[in-house]
PDB file of N, CA and C in Angstrom:
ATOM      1  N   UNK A   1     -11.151 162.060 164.759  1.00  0.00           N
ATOM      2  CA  UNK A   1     -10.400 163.004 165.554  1.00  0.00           C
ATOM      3  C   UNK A   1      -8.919 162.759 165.287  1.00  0.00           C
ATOM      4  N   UNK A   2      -8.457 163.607 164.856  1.00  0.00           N
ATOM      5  CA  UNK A   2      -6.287 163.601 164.693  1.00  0.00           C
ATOM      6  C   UNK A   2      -5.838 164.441 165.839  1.00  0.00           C
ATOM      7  N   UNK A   3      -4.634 163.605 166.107  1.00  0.00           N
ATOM      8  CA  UNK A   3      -4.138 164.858 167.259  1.00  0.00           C
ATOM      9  C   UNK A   3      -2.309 164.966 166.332  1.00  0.00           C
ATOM     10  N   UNK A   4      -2.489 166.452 166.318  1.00  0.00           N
ATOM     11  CA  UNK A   4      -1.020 166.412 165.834  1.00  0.00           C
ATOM     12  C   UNK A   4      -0.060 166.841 167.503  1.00  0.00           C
ATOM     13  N   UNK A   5       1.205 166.703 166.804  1.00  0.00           N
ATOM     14  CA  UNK A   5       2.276 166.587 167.785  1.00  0.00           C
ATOM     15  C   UNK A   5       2.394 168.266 168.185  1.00  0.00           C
ATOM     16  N   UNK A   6       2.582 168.348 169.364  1.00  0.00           N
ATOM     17  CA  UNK A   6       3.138 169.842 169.772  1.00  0.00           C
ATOM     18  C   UNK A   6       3.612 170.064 171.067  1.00  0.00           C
ATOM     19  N   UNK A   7       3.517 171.641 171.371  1.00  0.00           N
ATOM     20  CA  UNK A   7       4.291 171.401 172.608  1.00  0.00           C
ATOM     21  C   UNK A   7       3.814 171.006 174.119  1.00  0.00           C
ATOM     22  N   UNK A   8       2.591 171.134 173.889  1.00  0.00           N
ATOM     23  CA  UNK A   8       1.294 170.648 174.960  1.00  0.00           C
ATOM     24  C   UNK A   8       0.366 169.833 174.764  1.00  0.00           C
ATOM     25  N   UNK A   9       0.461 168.953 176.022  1.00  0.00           N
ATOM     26  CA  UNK A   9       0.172 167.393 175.649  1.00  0.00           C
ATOM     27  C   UNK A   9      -1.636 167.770 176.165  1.00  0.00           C
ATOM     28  N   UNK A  10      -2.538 167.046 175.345  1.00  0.00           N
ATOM     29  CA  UNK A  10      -3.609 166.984 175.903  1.00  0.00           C
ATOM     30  C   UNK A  10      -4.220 166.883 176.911  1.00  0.00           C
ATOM     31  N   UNK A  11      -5.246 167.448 177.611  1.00  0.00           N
ATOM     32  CA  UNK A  11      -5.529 167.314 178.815  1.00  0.00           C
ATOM     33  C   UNK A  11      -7.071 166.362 179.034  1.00  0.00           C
ATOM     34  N   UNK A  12      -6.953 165.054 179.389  1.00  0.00           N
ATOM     35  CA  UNK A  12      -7.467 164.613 179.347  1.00  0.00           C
ATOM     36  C   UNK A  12      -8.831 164.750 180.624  1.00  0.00           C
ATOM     37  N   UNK A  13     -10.233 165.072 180.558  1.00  0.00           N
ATOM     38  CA  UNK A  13     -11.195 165.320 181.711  1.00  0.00           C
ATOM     39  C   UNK A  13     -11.879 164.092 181.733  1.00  0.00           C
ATOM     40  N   UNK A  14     -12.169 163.596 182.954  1.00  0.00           N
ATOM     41  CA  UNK A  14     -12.968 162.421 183.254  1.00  0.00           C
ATOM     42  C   UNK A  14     -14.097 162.845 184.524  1.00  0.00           C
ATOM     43  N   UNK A  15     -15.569 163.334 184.152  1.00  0.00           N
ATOM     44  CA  UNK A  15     -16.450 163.403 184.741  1.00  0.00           C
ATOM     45  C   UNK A  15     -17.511 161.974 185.084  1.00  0.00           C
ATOM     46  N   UNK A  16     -17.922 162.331 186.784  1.00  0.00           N
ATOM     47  CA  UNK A  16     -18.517 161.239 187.246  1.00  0.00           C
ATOM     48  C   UNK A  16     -20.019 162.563 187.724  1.00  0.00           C
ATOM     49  N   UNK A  17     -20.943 161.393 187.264  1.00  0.00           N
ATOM     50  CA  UNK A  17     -22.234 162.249 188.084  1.00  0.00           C
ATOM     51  C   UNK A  17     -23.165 160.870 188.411  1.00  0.00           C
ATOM     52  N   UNK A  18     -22.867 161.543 189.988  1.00  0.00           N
ATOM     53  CA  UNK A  18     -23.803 160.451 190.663  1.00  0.00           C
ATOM     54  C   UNK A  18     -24.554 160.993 191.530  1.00  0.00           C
ATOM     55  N   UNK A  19     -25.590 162.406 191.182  1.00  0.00           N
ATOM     56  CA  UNK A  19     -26.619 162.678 191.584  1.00  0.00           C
ATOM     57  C   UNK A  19     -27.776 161.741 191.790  1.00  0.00           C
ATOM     58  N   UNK A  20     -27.971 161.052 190.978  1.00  0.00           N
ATOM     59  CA  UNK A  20     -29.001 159.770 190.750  1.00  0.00           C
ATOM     60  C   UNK A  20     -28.668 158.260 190.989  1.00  0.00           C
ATOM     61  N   UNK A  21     -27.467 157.871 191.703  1.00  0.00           N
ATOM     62  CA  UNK A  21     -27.218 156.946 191.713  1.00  0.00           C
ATOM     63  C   UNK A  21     -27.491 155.871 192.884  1.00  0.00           C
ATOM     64  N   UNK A  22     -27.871 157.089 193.676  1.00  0.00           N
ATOM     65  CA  UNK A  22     -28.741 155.997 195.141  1.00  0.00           C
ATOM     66  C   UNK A  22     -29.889 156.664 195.265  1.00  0.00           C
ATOM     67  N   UNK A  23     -30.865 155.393 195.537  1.00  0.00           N
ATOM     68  CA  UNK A  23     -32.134 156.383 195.765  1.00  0.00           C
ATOM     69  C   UNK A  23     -33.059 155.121 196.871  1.00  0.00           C
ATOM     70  N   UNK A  24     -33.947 156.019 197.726  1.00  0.00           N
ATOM     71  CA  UNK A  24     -34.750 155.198 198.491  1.00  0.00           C
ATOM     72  C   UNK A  24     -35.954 155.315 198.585  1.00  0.00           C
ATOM     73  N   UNK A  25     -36.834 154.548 198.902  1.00  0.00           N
ATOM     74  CA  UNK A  25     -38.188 154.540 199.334  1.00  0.00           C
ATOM     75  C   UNK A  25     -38.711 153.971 200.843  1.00  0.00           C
ATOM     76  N   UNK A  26     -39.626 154.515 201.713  1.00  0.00           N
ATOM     77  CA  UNK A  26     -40.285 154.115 203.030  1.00  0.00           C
ATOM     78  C   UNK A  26     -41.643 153.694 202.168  1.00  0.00           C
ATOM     79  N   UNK A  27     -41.610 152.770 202.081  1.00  0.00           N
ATOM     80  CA  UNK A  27     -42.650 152.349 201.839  1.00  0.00           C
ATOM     81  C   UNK A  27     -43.470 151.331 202.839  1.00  0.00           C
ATOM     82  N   UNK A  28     -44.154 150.285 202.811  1.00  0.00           N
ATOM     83  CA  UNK A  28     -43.787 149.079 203.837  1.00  0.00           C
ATOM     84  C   UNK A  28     -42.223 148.641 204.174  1.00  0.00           C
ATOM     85  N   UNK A  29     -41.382 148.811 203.339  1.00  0.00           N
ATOM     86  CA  UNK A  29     -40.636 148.242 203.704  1.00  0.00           C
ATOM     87  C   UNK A  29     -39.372 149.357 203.463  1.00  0.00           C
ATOM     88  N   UNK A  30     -37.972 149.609 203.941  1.00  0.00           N
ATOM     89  CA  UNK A  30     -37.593 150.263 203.699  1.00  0.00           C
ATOM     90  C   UNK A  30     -36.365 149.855 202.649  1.00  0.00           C
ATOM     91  N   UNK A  31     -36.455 150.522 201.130  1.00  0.00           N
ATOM     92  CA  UNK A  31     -36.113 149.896 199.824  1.00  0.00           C
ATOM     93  C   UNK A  31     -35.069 151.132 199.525  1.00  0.00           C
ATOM     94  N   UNK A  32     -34.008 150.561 199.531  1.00  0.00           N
ATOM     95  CA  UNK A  32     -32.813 150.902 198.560  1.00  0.00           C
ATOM     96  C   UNK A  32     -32.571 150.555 197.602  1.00  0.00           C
ATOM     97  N   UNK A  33     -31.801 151.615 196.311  1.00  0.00           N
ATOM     98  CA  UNK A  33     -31.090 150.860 194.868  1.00  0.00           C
ATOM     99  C   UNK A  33     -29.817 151.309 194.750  1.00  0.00           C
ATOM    100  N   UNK A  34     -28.984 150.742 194.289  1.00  0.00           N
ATOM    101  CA  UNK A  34     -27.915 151.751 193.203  1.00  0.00           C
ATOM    102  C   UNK A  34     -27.805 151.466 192.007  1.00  0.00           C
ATOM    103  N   UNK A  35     -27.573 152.876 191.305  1.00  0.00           N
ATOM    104  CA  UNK A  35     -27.753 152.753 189.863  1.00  0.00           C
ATOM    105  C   UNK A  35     -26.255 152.849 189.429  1.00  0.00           C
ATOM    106  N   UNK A  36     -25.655 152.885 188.352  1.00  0.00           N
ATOM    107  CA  UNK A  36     -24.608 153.146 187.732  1.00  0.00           C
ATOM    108  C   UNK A  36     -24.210 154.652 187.273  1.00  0.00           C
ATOM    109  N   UNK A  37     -22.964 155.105 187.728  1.00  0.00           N
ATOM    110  CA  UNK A  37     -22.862 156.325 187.271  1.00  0.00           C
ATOM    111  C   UNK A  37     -22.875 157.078 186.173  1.00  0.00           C
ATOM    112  N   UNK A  38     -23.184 158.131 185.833  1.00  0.00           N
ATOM    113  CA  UNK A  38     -22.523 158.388 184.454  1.00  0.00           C
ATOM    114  C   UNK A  38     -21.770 159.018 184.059  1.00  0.00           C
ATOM    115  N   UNK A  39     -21.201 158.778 182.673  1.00  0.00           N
ATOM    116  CA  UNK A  39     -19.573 159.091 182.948  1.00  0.00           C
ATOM    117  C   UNK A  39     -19.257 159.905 181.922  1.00  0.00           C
ATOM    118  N   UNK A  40     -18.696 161.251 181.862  1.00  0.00           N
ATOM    119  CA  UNK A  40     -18.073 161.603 180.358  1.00  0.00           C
ATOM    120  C   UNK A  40     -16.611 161.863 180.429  1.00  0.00           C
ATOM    121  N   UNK A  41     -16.303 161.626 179.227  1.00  0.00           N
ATOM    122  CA  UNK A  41     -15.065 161.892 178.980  1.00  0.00           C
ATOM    123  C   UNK A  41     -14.665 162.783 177.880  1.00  0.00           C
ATOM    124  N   UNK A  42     -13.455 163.333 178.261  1.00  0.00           N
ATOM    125  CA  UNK A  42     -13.424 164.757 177.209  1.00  0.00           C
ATOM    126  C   UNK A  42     -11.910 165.005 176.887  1.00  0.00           C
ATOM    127  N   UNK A  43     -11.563 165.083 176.254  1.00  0.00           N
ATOM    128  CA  UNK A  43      -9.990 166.212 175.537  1.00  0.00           C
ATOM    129  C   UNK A  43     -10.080 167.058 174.989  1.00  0.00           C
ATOM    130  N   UNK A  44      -9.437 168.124 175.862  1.00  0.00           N
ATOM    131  CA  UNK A  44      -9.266 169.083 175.542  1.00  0.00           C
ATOM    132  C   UNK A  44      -7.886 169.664 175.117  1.00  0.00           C
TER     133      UNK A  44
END
């Protein structure tokens, strides 16, 4: 990737998705996790 020089500076996007990142169960016992988010990153 090259970035040449101009008059508008890149716009950098930083997405978080943490639809999936806690989750539980009632089972016998009542069980929580957390997972790690995931992450993208982008320039545009």
């Amino acid at each position: 990737m090259t970035y040449t020089l101009g008059m508008t500076t890149p716009r950098i996007v930083v997405k978080f998705g943490t639809q999936d990142t806690i989750g539980a169960e009632n089972t016998t016992a009542c069980v929580m996790w957390v997972e790690e988010p995931s992450v993208t990153i982008s320039i545009e």
